[in-house]
PDB file of N, CA and C in Angstrom:
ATOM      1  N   UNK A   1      72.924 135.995 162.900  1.00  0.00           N
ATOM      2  CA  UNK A   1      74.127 135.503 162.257  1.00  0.00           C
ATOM      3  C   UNK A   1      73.770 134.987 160.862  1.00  0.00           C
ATOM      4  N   UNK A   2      74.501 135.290 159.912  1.00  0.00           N
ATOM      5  CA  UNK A   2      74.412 135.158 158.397  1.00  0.00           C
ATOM      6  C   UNK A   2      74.687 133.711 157.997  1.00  0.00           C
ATOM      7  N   UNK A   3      73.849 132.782 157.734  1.00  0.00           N
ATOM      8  CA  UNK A   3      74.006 131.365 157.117  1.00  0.00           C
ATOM      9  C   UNK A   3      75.163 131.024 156.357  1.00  0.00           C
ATOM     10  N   UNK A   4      76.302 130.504 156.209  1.00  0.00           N
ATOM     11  CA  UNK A   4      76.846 130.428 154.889  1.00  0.00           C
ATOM     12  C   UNK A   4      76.600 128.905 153.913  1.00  0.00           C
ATOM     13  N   UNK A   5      76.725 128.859 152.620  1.00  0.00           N
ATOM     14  CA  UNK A   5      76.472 128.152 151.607  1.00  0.00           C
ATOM     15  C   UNK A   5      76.416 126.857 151.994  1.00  0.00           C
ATOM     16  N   UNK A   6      75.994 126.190 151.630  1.00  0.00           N
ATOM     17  CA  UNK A   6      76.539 124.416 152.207  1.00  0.00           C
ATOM     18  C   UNK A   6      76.149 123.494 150.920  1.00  0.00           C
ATOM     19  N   UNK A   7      77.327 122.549 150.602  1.00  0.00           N
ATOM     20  CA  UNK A   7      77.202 121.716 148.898  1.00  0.00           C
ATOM     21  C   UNK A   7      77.365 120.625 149.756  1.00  0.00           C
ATOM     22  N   UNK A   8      76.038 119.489 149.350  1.00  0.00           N
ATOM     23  CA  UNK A   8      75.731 118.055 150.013  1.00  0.00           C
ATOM     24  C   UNK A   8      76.301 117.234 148.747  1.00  0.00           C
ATOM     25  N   UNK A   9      76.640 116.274 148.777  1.00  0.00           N
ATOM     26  CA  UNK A   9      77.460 115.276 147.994  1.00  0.00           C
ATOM     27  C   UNK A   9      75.765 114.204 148.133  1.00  0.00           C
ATOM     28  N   UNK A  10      74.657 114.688 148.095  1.00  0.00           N
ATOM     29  CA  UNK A  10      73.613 113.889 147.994  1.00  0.00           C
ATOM     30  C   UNK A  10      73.845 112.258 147.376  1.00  0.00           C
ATOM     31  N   UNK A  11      74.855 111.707 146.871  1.00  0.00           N
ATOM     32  CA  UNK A  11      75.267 110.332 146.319  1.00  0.00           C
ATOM     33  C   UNK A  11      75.934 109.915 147.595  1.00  0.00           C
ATOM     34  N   UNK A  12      76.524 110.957 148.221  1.00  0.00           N
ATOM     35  CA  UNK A  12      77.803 109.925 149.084  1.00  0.00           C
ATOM     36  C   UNK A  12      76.782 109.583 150.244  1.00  0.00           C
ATOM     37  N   UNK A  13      75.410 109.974 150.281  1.00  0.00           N
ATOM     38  CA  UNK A  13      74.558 110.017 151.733  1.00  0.00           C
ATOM     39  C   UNK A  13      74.047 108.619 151.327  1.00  0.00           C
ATOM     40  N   UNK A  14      73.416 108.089 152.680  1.00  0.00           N
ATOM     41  CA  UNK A  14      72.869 106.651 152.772  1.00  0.00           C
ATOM     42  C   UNK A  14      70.696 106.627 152.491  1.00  0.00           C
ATOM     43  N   UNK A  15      70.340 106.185 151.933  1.00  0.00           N
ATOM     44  CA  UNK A  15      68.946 106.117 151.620  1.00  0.00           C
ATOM     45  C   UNK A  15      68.533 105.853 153.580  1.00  0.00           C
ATOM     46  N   UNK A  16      67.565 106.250 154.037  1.00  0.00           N
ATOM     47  CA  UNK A  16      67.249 106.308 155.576  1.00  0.00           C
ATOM     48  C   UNK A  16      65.813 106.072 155.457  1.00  0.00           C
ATOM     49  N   UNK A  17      65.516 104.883 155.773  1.00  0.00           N
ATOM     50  CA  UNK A  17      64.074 104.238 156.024  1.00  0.00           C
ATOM     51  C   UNK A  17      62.879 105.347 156.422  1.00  0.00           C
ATOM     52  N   UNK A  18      62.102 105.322 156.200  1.00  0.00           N
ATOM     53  CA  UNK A  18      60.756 106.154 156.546  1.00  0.00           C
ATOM     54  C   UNK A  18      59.677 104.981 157.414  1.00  0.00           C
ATOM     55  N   UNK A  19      58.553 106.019 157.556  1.00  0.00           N
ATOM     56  CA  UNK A  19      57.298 105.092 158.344  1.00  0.00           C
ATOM     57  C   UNK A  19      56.987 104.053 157.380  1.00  0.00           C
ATOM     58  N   UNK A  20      56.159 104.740 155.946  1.00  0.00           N
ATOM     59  CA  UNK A  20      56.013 104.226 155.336  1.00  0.00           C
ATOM     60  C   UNK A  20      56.582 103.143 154.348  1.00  0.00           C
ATOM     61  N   UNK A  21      56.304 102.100 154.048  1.00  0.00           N
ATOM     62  CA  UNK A  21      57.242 100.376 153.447  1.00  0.00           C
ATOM     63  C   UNK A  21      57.860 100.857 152.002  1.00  0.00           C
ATOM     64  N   UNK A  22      58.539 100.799 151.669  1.00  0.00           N
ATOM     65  CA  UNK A  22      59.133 101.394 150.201  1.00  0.00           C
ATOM     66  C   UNK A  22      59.536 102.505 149.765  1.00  0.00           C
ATOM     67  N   UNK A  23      59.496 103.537 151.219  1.00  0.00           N
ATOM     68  CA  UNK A  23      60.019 104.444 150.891  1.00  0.00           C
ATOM     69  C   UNK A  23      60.572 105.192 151.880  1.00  0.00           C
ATOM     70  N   UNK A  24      61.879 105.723 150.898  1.00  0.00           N
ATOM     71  CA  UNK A  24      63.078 106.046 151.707  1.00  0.00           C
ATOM     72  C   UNK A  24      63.872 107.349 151.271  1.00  0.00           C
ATOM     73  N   UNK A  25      64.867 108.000 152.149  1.00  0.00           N
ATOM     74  CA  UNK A  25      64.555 109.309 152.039  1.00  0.00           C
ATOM     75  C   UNK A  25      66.421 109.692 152.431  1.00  0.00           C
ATOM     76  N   UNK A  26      66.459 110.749 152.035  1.00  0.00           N
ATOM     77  CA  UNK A  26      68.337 111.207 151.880  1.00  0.00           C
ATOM     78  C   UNK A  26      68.016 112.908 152.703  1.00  0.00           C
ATOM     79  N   UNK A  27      68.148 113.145 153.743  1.00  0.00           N
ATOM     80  CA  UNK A  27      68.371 114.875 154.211  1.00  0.00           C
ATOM     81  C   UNK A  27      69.301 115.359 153.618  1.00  0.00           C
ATOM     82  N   UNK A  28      68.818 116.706 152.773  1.00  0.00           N
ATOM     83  CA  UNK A  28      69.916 117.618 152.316  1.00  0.00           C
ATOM     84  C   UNK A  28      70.177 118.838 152.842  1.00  0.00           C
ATOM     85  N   UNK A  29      68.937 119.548 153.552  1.00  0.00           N
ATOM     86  CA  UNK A  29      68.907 120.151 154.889  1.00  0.00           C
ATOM     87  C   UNK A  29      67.693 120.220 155.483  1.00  0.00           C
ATOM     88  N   UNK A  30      68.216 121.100 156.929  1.00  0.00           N
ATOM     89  CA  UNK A  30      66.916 121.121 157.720  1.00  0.00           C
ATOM     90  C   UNK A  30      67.377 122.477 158.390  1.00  0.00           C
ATOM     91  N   UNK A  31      66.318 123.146 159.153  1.00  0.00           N
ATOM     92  CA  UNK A  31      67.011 124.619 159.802  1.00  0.00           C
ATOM     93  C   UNK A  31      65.326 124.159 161.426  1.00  0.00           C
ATOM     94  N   UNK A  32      66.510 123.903 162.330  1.00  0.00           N
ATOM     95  CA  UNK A  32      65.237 123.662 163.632  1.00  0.00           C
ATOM     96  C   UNK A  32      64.360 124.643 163.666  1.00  0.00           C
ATOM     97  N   UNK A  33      65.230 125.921 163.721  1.00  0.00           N
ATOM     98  CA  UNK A  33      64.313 126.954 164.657  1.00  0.00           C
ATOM     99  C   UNK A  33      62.460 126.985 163.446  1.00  0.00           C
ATOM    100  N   UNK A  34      62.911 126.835 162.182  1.00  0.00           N
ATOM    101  CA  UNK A  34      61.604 126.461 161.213  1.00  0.00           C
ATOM    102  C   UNK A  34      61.140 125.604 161.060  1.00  0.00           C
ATOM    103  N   UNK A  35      61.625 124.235 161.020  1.00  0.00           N
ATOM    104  CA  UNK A  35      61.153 123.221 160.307  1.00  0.00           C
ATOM    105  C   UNK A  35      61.326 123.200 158.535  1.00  0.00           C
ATOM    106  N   UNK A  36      62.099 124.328 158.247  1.00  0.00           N
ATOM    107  CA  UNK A  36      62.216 124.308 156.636  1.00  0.00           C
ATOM    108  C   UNK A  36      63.170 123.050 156.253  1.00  0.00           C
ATOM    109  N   UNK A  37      62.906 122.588 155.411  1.00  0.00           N
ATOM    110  CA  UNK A  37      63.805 120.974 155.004  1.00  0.00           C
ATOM    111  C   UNK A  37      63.902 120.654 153.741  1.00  0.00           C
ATOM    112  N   UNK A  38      64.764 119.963 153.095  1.00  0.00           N
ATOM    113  CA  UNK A  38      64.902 119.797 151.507  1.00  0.00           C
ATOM    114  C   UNK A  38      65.264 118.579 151.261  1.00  0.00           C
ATOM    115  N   UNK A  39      64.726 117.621 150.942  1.00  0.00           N
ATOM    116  CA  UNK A  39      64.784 116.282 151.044  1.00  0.00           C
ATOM    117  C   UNK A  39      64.768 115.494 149.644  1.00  0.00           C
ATOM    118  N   UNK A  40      65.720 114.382 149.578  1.00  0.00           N
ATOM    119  CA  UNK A  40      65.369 113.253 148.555  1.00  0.00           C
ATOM    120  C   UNK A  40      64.355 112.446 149.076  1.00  0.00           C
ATOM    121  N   UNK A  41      63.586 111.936 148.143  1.00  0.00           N
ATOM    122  CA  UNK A  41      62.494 110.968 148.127  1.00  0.00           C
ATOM    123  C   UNK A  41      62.332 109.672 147.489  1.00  0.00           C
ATOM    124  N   UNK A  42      62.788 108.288 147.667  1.00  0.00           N
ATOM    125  CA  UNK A  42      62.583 107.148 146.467  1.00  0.00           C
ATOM    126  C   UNK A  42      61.396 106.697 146.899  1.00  0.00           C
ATOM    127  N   UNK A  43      60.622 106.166 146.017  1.00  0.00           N
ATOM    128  CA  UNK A  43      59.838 105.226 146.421  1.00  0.00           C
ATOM    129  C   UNK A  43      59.859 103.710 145.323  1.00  0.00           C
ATOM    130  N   UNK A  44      59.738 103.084 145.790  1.00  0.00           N
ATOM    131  CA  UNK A  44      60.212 101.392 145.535  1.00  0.00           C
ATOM    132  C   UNK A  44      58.652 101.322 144.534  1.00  0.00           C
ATOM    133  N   UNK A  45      59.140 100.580 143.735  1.00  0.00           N
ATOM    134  CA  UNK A  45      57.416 100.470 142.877  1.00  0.00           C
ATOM    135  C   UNK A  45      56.711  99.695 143.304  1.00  0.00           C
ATOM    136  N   UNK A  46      55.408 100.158 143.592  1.00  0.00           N
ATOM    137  CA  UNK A  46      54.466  99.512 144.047  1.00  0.00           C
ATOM    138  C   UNK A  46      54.024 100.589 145.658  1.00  0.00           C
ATOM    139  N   UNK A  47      55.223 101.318 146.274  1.00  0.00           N
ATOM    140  CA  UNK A  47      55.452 101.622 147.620  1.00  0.00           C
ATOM    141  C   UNK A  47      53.914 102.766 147.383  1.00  0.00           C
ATOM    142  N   UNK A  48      53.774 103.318 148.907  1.00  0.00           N
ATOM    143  CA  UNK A  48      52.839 104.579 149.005  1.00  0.00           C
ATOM    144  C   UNK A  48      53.486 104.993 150.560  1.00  0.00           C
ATOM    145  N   UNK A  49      53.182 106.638 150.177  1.00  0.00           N
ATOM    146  CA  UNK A  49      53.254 107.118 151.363  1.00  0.00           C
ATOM    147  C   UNK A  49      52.128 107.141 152.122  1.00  0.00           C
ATOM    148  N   UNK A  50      52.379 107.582 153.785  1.00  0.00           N
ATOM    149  CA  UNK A  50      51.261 107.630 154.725  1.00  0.00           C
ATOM    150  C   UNK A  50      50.415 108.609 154.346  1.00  0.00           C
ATOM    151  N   UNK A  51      49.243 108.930 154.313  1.00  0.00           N
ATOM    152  CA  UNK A  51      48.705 110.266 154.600  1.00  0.00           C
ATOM    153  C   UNK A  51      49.168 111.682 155.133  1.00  0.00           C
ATOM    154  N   UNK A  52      49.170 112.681 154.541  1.00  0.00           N
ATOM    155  CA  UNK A  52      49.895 113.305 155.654  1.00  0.00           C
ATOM    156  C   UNK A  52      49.396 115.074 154.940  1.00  0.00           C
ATOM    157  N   UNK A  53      49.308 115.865 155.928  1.00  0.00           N
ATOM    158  CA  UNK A  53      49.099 117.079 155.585  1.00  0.00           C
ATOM    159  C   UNK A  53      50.212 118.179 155.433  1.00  0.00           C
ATOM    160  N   UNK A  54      50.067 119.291 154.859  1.00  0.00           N
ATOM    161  CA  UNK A  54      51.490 120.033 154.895  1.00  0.00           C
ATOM    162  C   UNK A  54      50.781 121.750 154.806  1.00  0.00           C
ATOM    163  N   UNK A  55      50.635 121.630 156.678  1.00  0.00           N
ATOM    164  CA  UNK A  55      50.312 122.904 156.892  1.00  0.00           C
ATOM    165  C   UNK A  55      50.925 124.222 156.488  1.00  0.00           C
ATOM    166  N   UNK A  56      52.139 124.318 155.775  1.00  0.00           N
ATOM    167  CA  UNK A  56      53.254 125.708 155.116  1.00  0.00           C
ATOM    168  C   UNK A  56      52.917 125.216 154.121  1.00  0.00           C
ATOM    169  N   UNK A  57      52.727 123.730 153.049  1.00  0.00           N
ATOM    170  CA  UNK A  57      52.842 123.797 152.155  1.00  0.00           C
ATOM    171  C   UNK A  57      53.897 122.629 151.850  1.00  0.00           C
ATOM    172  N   UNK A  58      54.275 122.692 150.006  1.00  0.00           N
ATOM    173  CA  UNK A  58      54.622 121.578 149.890  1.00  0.00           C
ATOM    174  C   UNK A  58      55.109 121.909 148.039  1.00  0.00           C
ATOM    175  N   UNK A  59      56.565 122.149 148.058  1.00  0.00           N
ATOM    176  CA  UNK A  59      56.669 121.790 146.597  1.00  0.00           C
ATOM    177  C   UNK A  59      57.939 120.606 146.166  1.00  0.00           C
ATOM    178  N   UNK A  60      57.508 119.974 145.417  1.00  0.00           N
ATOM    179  CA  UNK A  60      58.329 118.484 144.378  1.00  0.00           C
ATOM    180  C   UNK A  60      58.724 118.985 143.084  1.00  0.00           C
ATOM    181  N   UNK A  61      59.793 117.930 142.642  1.00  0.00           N
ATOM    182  CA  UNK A  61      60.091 118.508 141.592  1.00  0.00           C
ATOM    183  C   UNK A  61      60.498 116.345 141.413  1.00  0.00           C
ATOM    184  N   UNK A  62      59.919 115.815 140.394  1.00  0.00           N
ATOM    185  CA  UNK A  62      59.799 114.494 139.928  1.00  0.00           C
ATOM    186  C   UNK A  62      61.656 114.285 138.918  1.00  0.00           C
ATOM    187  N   UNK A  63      62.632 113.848 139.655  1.00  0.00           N
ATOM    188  CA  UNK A  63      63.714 113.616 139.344  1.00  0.00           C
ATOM    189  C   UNK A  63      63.652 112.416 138.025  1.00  0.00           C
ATOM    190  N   UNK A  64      63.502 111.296 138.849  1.00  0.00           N
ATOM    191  CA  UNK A  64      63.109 109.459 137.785  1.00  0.00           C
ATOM    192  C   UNK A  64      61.937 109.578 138.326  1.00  0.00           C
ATOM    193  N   UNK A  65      61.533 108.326 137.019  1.00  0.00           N
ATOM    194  CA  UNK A  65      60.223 107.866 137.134  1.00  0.00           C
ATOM    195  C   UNK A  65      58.923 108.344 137.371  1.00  0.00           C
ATOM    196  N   UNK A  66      57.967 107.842 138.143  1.00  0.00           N
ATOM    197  CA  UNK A  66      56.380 108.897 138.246  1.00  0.00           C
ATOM    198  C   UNK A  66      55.697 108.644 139.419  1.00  0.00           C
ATOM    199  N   UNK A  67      54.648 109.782 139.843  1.00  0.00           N
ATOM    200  CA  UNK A  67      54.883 109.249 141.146  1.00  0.00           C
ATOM    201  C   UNK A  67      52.884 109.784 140.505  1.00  0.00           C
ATOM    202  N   UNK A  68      51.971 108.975 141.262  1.00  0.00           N
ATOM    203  CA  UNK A  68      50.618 109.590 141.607  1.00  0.00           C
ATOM    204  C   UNK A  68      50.347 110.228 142.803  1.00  0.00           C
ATOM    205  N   UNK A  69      49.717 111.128 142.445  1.00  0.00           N
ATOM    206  CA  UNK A  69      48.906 111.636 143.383  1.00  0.00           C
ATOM    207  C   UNK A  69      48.124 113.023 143.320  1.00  0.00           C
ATOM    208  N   UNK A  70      46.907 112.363 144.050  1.00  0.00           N
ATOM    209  CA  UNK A  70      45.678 113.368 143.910  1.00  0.00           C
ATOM    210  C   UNK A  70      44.869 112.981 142.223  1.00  0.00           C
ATOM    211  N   UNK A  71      45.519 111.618 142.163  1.00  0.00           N
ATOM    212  CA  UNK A  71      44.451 111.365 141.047  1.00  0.00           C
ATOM    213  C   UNK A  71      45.006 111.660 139.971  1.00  0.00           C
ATOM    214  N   UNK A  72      46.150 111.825 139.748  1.00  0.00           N
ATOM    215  CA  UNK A  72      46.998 112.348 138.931  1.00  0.00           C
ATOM    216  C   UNK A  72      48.119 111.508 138.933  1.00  0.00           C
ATOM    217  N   UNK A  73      49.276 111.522 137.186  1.00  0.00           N
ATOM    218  CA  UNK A  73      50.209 111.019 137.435  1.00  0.00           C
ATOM    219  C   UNK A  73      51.252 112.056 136.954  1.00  0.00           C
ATOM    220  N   UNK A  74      52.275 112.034 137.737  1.00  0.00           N
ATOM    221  CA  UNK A  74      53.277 113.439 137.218  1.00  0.00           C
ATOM    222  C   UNK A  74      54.530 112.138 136.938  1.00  0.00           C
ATOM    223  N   UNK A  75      55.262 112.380 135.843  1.00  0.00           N
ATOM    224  CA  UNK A  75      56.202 112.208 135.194  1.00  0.00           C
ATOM    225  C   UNK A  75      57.737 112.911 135.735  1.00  0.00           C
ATOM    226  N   UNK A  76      58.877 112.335 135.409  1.00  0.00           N
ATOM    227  CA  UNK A  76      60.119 113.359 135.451  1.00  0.00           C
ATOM    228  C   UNK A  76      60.017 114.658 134.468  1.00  0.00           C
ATOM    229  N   UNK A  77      60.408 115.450 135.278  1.00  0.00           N
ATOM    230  CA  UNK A  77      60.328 116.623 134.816  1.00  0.00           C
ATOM    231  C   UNK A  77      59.393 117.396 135.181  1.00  0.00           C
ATOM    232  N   UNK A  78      58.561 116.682 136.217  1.00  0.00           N
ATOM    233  CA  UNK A  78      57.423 117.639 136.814  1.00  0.00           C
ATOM    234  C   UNK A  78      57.744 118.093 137.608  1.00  0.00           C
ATOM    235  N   UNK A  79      57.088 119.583 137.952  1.00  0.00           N
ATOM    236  CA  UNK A  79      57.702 120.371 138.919  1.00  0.00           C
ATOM    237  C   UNK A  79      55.970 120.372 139.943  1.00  0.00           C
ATOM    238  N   UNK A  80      55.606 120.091 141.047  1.00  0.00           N
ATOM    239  CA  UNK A  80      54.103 120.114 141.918  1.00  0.00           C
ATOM    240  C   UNK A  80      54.562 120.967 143.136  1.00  0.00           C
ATOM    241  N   UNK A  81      53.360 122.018 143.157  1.00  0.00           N
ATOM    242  CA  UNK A  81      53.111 122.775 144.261  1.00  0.00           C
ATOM    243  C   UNK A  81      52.083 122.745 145.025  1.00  0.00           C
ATOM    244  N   UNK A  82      52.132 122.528 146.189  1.00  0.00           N
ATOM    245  CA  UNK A  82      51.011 122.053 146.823  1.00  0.00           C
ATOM    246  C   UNK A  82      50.915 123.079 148.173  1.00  0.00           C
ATOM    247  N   UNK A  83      49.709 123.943 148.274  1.00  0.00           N
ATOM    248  CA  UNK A  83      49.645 125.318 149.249  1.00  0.00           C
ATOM    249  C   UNK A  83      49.293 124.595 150.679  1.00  0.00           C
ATOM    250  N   UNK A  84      49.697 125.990 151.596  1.00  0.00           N
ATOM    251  CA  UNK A  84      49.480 125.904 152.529  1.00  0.00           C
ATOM    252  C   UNK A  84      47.874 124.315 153.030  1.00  0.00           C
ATOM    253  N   UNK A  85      47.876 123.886 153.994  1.00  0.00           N
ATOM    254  CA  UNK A  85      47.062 122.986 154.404  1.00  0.00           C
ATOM    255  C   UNK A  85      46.771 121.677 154.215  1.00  0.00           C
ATOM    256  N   UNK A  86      47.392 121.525 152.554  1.00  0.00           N
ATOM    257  CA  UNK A  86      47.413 120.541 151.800  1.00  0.00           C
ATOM    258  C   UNK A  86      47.229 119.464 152.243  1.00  0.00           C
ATOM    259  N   UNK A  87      46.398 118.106 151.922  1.00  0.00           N
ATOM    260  CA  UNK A  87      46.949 116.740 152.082  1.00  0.00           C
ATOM    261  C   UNK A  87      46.327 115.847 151.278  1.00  0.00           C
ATOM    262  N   UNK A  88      47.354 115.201 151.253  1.00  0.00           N
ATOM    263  CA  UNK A  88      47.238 113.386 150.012  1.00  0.00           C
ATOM    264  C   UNK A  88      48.368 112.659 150.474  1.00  0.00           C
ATOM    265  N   UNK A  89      48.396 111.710 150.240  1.00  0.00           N
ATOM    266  CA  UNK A  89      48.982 110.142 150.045  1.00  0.00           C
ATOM    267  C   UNK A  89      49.080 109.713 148.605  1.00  0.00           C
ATOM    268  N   UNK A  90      50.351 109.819 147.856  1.00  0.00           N
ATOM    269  CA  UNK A  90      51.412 110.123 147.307  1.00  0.00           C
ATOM    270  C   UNK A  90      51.534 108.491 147.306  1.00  0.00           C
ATOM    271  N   UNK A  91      51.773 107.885 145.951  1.00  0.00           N
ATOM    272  CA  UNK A  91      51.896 106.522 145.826  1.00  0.00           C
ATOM    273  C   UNK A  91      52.797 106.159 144.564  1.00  0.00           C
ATOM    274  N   UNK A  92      53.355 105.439 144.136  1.00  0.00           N
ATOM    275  CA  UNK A  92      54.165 104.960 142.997  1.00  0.00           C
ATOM    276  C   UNK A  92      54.474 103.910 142.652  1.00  0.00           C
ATOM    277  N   UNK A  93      53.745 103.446 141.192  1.00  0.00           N
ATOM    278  CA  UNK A  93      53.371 102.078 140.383  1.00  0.00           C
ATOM    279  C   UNK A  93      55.014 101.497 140.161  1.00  0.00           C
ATOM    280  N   UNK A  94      55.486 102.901 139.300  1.00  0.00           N
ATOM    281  CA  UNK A  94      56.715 101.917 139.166  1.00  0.00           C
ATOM    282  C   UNK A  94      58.259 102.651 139.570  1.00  0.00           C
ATOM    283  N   UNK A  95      57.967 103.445 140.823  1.00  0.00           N
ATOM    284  CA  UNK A  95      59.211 103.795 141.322  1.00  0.00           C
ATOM    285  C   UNK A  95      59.466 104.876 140.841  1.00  0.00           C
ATOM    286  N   UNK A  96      60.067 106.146 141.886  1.00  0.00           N
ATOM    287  CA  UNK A  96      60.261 107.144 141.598  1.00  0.00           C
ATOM    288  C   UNK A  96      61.299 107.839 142.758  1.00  0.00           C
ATOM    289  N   UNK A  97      61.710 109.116 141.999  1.00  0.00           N
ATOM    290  CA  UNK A  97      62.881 109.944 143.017  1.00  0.00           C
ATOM    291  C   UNK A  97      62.667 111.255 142.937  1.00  0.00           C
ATOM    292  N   UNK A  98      62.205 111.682 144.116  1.00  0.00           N
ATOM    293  CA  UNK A  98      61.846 113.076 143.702  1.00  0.00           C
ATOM    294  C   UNK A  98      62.437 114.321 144.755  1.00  0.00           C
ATOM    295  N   UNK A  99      62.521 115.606 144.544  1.00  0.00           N
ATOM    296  CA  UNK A  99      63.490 116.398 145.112  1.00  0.00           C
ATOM    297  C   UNK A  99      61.965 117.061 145.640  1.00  0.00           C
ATOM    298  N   UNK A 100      62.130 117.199 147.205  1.00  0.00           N
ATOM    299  CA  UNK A 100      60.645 117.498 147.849  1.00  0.00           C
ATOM    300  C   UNK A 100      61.324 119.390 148.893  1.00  0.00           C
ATOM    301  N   UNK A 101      60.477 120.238 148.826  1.00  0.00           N
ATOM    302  CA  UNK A 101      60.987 121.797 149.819  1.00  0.00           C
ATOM    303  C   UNK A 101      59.869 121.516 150.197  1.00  0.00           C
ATOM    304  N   UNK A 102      59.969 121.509 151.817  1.00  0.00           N
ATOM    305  CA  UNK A 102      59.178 121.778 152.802  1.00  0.00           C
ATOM    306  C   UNK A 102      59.505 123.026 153.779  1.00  0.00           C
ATOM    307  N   UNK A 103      58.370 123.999 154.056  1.00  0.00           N
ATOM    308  CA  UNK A 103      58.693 125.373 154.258  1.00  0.00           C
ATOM    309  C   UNK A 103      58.568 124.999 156.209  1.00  0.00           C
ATOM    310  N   UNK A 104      57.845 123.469 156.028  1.00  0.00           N
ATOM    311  CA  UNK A 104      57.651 123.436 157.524  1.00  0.00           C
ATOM    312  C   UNK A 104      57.391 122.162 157.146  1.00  0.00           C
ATOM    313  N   UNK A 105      57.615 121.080 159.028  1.00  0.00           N
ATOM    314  CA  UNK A 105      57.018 120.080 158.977  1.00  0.00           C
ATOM    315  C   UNK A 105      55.882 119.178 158.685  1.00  0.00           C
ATOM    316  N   UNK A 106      55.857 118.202 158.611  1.00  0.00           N
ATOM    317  CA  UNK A 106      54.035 117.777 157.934  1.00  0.00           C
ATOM    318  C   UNK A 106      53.622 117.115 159.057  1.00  0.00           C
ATOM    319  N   UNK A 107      52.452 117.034 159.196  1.00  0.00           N
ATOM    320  CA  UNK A 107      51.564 116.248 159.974  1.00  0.00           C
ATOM    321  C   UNK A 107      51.124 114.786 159.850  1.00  0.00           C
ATOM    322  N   UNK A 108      50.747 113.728 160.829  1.00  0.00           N
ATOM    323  CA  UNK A 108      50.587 112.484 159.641  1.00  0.00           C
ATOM    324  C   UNK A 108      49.104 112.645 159.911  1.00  0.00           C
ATOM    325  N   UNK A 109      48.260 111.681 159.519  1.00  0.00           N
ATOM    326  CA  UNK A 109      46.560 111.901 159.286  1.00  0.00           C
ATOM    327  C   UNK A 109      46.077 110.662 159.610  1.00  0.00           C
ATOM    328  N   UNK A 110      46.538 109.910 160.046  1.00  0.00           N
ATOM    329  CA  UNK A 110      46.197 108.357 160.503  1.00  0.00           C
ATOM    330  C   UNK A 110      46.405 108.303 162.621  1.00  0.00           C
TER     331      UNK A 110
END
């Protein structure tokens, strides 16, 4: 059966707590039978995410603010691709919002 289109009002949705302290997260979709998912991301400044691996993979695109990781700091307007197996813990000095495609679920590492 053929998917049809779907437009999320991503403002009218509620921010939804995560594991990790400062950061919080908006579903824009998900499809079970994959695990494929497209998610908002804030993180509160100062916040970090858990560890976590991303066996399909992993691409961001940095909406506000900047987020580190892998030793690196990406700015708005960054677009990060991260391949199959991937993992880091993803942290942010002074707060950030970022638009995250996951081709599959992640793993945590703790």
């Amino acid at each position: 059966m053929a998917k049809t289109s779907e437009f999320i009002d991503a403002k009218s949705l509620d921010w939804r707590e995560t594991p990790s302290r400062g950061v919080h997260w908006k579903k824009l979709s998900y499809d079970r039978e994959t695990g494929r998912s497209a998610v908002l991301i804030k993180f509160e400044p100062g916040a970090a995410y858990a560890a976590h691996r991303h066996p399909a993979g992993e691409e961001y695109y940095v909406l506000e603010g900047s987020l580190e990781d892998g030793g690196r700091t990406y700015g708005a307007g960054t677009y990060v691709y991260h391949p199959p197996g991937s993992a880091h813990s993803p942290s942010s000095k002074k707060g950030c919002v970022l638009f995250i495609s996951l081709p599959g679920p992640i793993e945590p590492l703790s």
